[in-house]
Protein backbone atom coordinates (compact mmCIF):
# COMPACT_ATOMS: atom_id res chain seq x y z
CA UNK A 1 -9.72 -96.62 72.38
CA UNK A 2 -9.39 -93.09 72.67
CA UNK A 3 -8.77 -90.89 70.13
CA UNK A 4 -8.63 -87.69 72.77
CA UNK A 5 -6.20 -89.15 74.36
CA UNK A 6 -4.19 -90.43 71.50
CA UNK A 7 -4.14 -86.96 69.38
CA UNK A 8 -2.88 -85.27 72.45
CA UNK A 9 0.12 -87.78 72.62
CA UNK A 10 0.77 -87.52 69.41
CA UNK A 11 1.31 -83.81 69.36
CA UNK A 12 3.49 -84.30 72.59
CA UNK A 13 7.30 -84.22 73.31
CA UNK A 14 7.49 -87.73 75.03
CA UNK A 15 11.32 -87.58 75.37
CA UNK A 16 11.69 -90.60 72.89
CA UNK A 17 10.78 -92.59 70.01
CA UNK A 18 10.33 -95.77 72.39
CA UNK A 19 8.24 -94.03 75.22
CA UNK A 20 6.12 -92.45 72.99
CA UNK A 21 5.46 -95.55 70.65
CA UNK A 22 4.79 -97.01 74.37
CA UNK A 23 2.76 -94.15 75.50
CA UNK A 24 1.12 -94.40 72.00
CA UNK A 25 0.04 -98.03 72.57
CA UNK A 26 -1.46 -97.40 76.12
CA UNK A 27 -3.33 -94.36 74.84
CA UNK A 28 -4.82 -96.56 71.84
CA UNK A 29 -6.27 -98.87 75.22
CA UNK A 30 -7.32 -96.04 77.23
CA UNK A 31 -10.54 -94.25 77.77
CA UNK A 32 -11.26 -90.52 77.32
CA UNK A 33 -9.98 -89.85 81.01
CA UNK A 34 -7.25 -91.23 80.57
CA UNK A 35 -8.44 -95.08 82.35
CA UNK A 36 -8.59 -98.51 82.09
CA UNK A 37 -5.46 -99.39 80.70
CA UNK A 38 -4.80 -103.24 81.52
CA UNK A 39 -2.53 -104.65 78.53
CA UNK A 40 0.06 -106.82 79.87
CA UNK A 41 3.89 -105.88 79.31
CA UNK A 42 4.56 -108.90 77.43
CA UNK A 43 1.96 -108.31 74.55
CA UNK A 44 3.30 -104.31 74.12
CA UNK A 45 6.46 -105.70 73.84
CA UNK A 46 5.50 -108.26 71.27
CA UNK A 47 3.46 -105.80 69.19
CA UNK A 48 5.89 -102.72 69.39
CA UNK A 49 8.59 -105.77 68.52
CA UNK A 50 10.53 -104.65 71.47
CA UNK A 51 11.97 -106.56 75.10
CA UNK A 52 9.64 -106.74 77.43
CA UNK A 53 12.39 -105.45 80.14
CA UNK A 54 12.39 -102.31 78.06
CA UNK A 55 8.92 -101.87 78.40
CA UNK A 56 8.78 -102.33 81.97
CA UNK A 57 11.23 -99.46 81.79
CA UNK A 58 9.85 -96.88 80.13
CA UNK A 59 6.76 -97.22 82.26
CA UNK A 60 8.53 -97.11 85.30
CA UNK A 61 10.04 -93.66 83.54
CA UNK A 62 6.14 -92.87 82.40
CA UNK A 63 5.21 -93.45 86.06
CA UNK A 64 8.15 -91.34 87.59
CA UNK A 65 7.10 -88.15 85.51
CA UNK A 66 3.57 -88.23 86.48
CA UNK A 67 2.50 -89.53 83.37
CA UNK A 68 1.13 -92.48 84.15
CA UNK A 69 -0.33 -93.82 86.94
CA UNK A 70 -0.76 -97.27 88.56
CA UNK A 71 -4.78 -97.92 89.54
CA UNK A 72 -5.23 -101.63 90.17
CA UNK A 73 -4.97 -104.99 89.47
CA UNK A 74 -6.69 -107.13 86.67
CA UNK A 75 -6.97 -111.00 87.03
CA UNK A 76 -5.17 -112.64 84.30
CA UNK A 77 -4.14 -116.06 83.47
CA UNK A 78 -0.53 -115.75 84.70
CA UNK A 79 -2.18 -113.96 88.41
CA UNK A 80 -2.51 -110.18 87.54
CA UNK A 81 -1.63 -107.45 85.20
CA UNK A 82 -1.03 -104.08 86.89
CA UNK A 83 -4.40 -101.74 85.34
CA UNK A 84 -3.17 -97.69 84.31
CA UNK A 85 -4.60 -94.45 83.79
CA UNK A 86 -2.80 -91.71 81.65
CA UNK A 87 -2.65 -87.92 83.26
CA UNK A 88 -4.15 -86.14 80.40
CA UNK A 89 -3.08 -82.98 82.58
CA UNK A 90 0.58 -84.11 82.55
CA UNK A 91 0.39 -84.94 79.17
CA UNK A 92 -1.09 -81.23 78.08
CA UNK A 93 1.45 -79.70 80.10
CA UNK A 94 4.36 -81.65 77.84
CA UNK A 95 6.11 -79.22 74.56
CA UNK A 96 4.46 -79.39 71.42
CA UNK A 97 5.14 -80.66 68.50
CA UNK A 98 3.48 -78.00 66.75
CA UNK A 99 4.49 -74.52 66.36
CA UNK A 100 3.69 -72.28 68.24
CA UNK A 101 0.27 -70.49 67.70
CA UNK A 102 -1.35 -73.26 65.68
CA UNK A 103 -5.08 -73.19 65.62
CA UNK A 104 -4.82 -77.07 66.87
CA UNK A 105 -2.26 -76.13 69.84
CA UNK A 106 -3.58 -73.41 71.60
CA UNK A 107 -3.41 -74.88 74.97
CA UNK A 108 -6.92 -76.27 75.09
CA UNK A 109 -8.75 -79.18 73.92
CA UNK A 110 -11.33 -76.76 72.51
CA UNK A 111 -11.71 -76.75 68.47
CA UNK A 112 -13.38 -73.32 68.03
CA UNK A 113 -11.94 -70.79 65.98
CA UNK A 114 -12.09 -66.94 67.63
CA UNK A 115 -15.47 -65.39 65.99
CA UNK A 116 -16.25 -68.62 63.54
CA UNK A 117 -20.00 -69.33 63.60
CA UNK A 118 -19.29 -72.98 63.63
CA UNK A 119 -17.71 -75.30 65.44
CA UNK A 120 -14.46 -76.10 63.28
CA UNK A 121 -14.04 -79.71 63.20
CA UNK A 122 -17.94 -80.09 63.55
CA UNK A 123 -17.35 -82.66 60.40
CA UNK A 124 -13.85 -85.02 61.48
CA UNK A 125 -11.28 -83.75 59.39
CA UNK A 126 -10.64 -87.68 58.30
CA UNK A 127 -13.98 -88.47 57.77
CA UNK A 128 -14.58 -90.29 54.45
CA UNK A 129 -17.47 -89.34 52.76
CA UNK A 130 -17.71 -85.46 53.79
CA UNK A 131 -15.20 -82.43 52.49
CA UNK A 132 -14.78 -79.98 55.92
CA UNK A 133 -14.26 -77.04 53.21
CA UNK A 134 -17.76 -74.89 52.60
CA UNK A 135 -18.91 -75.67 48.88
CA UNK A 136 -19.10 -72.36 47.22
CA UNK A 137 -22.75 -71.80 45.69
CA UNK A 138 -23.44 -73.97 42.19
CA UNK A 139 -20.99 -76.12 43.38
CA UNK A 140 -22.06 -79.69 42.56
CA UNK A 141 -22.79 -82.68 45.41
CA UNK A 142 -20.14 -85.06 46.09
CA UNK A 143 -21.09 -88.28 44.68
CA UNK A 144 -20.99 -90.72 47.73
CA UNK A 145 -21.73 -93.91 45.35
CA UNK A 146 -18.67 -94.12 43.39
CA UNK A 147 -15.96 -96.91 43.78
CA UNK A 148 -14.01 -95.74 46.47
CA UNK A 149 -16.60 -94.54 48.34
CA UNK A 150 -17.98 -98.50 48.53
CA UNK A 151 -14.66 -99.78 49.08
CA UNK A 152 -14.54 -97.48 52.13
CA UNK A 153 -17.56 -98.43 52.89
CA UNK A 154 -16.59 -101.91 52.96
CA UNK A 155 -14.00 -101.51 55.46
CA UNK A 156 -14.01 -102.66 58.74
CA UNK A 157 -11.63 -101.73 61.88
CA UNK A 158 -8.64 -102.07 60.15
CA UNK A 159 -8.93 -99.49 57.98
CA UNK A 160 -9.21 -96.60 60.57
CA UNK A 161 -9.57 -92.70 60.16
CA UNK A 162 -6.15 -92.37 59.48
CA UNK A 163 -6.36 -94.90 56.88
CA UNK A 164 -9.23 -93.28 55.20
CA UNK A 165 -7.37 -90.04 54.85
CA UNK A 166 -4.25 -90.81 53.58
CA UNK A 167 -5.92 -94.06 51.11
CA UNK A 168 -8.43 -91.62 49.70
CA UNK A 169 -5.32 -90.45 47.65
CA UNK A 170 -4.67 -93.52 46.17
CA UNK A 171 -8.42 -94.05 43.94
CA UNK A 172 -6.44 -94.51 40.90
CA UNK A 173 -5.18 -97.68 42.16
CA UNK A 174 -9.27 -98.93 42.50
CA UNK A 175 -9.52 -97.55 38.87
CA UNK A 176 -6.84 -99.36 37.08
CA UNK A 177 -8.20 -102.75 38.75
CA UNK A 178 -11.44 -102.11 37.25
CA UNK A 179 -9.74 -101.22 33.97
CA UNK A 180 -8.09 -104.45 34.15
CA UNK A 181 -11.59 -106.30 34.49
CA UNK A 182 -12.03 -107.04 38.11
CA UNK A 183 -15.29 -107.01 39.20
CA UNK A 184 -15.81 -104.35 42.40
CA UNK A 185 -18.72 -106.72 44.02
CA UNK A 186 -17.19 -109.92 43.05
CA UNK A 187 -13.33 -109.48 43.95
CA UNK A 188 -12.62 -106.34 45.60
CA UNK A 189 -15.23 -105.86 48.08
CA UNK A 190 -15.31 -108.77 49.73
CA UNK A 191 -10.95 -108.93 50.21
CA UNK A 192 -11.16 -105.23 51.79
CA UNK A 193 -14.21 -106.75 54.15
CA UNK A 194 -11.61 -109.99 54.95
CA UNK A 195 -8.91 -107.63 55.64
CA UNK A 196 -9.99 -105.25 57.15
CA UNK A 197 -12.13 -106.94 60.16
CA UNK A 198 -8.95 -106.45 62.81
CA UNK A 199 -7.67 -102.84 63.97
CA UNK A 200 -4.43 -102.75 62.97
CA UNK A 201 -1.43 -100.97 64.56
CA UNK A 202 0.11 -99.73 61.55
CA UNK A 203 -2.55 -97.74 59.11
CA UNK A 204 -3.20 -99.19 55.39
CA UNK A 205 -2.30 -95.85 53.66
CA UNK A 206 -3.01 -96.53 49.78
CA UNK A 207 -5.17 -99.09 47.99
CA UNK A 208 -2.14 -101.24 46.72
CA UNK A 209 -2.09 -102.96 49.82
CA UNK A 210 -5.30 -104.47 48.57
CA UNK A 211 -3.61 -104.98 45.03
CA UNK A 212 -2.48 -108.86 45.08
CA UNK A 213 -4.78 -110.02 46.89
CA UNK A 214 -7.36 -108.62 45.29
CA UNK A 215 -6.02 -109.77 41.62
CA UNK A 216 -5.59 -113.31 43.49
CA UNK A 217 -9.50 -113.58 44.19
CA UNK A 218 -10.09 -112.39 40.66
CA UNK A 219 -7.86 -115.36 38.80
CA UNK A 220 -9.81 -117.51 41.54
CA UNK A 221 -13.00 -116.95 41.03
CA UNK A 222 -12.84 -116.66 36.94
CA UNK A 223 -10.76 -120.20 37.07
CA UNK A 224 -12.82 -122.17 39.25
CA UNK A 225 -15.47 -124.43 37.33
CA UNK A 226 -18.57 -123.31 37.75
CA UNK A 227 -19.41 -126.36 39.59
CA UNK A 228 -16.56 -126.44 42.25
CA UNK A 229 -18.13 -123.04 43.37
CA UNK A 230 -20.95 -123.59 44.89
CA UNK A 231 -21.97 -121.31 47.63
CA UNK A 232 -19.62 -118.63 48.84
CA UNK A 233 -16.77 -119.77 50.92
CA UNK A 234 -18.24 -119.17 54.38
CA UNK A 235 -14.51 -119.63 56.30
CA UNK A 236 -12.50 -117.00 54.35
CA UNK A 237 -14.04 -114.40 56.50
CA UNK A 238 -14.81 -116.27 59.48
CA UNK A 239 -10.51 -118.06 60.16
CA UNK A 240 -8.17 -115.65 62.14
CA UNK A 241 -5.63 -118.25 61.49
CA UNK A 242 -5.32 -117.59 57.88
CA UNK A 243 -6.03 -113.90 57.63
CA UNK A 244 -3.37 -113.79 60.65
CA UNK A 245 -1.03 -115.47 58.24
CA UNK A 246 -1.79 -113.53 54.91
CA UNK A 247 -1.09 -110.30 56.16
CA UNK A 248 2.18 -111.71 57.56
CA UNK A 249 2.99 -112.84 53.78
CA UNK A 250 1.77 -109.54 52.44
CA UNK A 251 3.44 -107.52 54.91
CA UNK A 252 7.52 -106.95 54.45
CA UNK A 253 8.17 -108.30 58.19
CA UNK A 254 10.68 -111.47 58.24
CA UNK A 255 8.91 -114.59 57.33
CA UNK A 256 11.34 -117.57 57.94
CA UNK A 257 10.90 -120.15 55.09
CA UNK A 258 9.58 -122.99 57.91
CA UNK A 259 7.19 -120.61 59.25
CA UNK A 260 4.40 -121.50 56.55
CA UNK A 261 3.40 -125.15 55.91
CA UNK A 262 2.64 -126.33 52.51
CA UNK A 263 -1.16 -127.41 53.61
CA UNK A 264 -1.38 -124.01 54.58
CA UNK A 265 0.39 -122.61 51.81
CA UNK A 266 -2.63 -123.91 49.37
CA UNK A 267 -5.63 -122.68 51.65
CA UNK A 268 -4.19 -119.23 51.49
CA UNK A 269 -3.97 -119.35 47.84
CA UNK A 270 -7.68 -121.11 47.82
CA UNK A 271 -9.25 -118.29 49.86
CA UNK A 272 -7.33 -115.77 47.36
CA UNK A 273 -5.92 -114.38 50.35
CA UNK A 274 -2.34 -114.10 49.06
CA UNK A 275 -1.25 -114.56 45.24
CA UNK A 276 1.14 -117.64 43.75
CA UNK A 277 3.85 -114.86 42.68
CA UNK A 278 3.66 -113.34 46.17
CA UNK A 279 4.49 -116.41 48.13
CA UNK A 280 7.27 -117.68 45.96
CA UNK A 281 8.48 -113.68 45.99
CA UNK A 282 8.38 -114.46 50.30
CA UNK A 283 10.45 -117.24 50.18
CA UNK A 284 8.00 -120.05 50.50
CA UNK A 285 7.94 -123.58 48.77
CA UNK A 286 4.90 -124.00 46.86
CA UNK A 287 4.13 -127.87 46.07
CA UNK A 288 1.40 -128.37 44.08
CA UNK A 289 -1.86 -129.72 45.21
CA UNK A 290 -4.33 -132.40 44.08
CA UNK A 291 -6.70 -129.30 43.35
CA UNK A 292 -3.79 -126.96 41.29
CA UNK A 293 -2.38 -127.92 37.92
């Protein structure tokens, strides 16, 4: 992943909302020059949701406007997928987005203000624990231990820089579930570390995408009897299957009614992955188990 190459498509006329969502993806795959871009058509077009004969499109129009380039061939389980490198050149050369004049466009990938002793973006503008503004003197430290900052903390890949800036807006939604009673080492640090082990194409941006999950492990854990616990559940962490499945469920994509069975209807709600009110909002049917009254 590169995020030189990704900031400088972003800020980049592309010519459409599909080539540069396509142009976006390849970027997220690419290295800082640009290479080693070897993603097969079919899984862009399953992740962008689009047809795969419109992706080979717009990278045939990519390729005819020098912005993309064709540099191999990558064994693959079907024979080969076609390997790419992105023209960071071309892409420079592309209108802005920006107006004219901004600090952040001036034509270079250089982020040093005229006569500024320091480097501007020495500290990443979306970092999470560090303000980029200088403290004026008496100014007090920022306290890194607080609740958000450990639920950051906690995160994994999915909750990337862009995540982290725009969720660090949202701390009153960590306070109110700590008003409510839910413990932060108990319930909520341990769903952010389940859910957030996978990059994710679209960013979390606030905290209440943690909410029913979060309030599910808390009902689940004060409920149990104390002797069904036991150790900690070892698999919620450690099965892609059913963290694949509970974002789908917590997520507002289309979830046909068949698509979730009821076996693993109950392990979801087990692993306090997803909440009873949440799947019955979604459209499943939830038959009791042996273990639910």
């Amino acid at each position: 992943m590169s995020n030189l190459i990704s900031a400088s498509v972003q800020r980049r006329v592309i010519g459409s909302a599909t080539r540069k969502s396509v142009l976006l993806y390849m970027a997220d795959k690419a290295a800082d020059d640009g290479s080693g871009i070897w993603t097969s058509k079919a899984n862009i077009a399953r992740d962008l949701e689009l047809s795969r004969r419109g992706v080979q499109l717009v990278i045939q129009g990519l390729i005819r406007d020098g912005i993309v380039t064709e540099t191999g061939q990558r064994d693959c389980k079907h024979g080969y997928t076609v390997e790419y490198a992105i023209n960071p050149q071309a892409v420079d050369k592309l209108p802005s987005t920006r107006e004219q004049g901004s600090p952040r466009e001036s034509g270079a990938r250089v982020t040093r203000e005229s006569h500024s002793p320091l480097p501007v973006n020495r500290i990443h503008p979306n970092h999470p624990y560090k303000d980029t503004t200088t403290p004026s003197a008496g100014t007090a430290a920022v306290d890194n231990s607080g609740p958000q900052a450990r639920c950051l903390a906690a995160g994994g890949p999915g909750l990337c820089p862009a995540s982290r800036a725009a969720i660090t807006g949202t701390a009153e939604v960590i306070e109110g579930w700590l008003q409510d009673g839910i413990e932060l080492e108990a319930d909520i640090l341990p769903v952010i570390r389940a859910r957030t082990t996978h990059i994710r194409i679209s960013p979390i941006r606030t905290w209440a995408y943690f909410t029913e999950a979060v309030r599910a492990a808390h009902q689940a854990r004060v409920r149990a009897p104390a002797a069904s616990q036991g150790a900690e559940k070892p698999g919620i962490e450690a099965n892609p299957q059913l963290r694949f499945f509970a974002d789908w469920v917590n997520s507002d994509r289309y979830l046909p009614p068949s698509a979730i069975s009821n076996a693993l209807t109950q392990a979801l709600l087990r692993a306090g992955l997803v909440s009873l009110e949440r799947m019955q909002a979604r459209g499943v049917l939830v038959t009791p188990g042996k273990d639910r009254r």
